[in-house]
Protein backbone atom coordinates (compact mmCIF):
# COMPACT_ATOMS: atom_id res chain seq x y z
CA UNK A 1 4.30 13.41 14.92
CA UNK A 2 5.05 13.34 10.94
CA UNK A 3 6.63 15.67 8.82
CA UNK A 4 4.08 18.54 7.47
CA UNK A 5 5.96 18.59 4.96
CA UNK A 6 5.75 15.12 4.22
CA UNK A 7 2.36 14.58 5.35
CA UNK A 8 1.30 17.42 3.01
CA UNK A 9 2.98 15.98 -0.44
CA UNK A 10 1.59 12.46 0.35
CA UNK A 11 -2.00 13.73 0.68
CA UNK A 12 -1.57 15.14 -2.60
CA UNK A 13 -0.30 12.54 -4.21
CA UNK A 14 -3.19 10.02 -2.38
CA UNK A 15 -6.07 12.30 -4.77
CA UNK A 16 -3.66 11.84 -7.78
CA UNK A 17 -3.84 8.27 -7.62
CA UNK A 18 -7.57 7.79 -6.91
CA UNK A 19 -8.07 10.74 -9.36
CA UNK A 20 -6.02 8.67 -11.94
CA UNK A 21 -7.93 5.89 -11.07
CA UNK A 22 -11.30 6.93 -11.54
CA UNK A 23 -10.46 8.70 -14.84
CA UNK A 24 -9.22 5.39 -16.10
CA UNK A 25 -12.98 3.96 -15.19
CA UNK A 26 -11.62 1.96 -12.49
CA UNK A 27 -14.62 0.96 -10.06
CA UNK A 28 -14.89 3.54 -7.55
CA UNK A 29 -17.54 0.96 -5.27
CA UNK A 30 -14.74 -1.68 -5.29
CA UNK A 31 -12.61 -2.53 -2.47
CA UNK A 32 -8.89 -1.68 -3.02
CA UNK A 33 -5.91 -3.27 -1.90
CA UNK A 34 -3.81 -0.60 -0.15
CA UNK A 35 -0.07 -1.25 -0.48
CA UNK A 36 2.29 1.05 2.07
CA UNK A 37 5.82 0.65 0.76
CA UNK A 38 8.38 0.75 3.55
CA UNK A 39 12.53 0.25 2.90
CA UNK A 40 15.46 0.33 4.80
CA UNK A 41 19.08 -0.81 4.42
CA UNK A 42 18.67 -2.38 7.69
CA UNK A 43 16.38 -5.92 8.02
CA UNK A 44 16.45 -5.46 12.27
CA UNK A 45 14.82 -1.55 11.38
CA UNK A 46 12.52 -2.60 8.66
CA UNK A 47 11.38 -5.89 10.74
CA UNK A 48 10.50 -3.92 13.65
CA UNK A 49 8.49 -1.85 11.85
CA UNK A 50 6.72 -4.63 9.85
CA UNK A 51 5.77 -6.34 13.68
CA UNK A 52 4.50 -3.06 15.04
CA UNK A 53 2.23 -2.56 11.79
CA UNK A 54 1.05 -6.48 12.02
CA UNK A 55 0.09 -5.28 15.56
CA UNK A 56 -2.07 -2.49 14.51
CA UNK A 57 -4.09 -4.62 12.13
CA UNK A 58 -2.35 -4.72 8.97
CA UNK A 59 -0.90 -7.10 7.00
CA UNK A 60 2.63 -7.09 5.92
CA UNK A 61 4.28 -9.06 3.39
CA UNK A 62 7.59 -10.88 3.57
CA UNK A 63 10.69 -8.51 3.58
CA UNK A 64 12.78 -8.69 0.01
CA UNK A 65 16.38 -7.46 -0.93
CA UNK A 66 16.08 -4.69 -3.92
CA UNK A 67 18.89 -3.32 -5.61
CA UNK A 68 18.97 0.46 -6.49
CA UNK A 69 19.73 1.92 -9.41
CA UNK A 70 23.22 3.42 -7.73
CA UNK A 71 23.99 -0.33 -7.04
CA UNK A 72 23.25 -0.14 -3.27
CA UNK A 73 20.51 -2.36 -1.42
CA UNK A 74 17.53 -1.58 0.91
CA UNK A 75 15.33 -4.24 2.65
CA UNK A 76 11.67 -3.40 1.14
CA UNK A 77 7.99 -4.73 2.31
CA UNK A 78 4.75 -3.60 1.61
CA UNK A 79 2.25 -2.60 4.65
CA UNK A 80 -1.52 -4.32 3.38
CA UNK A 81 -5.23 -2.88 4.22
CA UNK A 82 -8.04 -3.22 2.21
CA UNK A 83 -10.72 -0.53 1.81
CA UNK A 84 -12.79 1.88 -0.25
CA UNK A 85 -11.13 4.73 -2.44
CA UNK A 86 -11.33 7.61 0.38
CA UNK A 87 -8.83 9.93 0.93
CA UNK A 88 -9.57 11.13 4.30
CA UNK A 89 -9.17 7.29 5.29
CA UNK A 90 -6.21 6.63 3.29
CA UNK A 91 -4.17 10.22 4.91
CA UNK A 92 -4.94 8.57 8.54
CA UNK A 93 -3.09 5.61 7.58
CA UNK A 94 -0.31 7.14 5.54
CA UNK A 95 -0.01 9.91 8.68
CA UNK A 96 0.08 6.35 10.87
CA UNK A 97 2.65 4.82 9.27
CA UNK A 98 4.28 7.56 8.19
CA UNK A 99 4.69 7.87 12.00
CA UNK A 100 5.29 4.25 12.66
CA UNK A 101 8.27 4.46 10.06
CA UNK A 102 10.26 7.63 11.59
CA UNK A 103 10.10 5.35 15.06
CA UNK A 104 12.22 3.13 13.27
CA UNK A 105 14.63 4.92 11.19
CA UNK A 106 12.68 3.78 7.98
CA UNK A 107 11.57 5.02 4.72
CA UNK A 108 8.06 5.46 3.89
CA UNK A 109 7.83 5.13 0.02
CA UNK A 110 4.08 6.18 -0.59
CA UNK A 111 1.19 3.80 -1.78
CA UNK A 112 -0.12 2.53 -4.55
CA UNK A 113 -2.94 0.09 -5.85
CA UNK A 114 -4.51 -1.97 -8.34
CA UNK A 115 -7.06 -0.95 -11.73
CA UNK A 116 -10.24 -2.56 -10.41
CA UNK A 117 -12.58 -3.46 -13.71
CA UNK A 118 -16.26 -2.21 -12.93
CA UNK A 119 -17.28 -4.74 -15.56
CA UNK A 120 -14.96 -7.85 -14.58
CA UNK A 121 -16.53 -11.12 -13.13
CA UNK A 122 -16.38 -11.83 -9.97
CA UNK A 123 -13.29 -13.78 -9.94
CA UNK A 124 -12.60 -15.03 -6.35
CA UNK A 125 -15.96 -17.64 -7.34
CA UNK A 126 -16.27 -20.61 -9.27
CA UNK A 127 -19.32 -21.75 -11.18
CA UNK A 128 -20.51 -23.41 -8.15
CA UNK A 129 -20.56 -20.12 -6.08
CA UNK A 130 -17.31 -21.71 -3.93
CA UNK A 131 -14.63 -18.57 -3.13
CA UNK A 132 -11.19 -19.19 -5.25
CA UNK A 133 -8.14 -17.52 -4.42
CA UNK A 134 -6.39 -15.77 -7.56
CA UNK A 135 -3.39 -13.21 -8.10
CA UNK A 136 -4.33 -10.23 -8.96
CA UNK A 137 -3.05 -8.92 -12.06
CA UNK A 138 -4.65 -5.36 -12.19
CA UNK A 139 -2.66 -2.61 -13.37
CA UNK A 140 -0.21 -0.69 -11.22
CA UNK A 141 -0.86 2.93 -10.02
């Protein structure tokens, strides 16, 4: 089972960020991209945990090398879901991987998401109604 502790500070900061969010008009009937940071200074740790989390229906993006500002490096990848802005859904997942992470001696580095425009086009069409795929280039919270 998680941290309280920990489980407690990230459910705080989860209503921060959609808080933030809303205030800055982003569209609170969009669907969000949900990004789970995970890191580790070891790949085997941080792989294992990305495989268990592809297992339990996320989607996890390809492992990258990031230095830290004391000069060391960690193995980082982001943990995917897509959803509404709701807390109570977002703490089961946080409290899940939160979980999932401890299993395998890895960091869980909170969550964050994208400004989605309430006024914006629907981008992922073309004129002809056909989807398109684009990268996103919301702003970071």
């Amino acid at each position: 089972m998680a941290n309280e502790a920990l489980l407690e500070e990230q459910r705080e900061e989860t209503r921060l960020i959609i808080e933030e969010l809303l205030d800055d008009g982003s569209d609170p009937d969009a669907l969000y991209t949900i990004e789970h940071h995970l890191s580790c200074d070891s790949f085997d740790a941080l792989e294992k945990a990305a495989v268990e989390a592809f297992k339990l229906g996320y989607e996890v993006t390809e492992p990258e090398e990031l230095d830290l500002e004391d000069g060391t490096k960690v193995m980082c990848c982001d943990i995917l879901s897509e959803g509404a802005l709701n807390a109570e859904l977002i703490d089961v997942q946080v409290e899940q991987l939160i979980d999932l992470a401890a299993k395998y001696n890895v960091d869980y580095d909170g969550w964050g998401t994208y400004f989605e425009d309430p006024d914006a086009e629907d981008e992922d069409e073309d004129d002809d109604g056909e989807m398109i795929d684009n990268e996103d280039n919301g702003i970071r919270h």
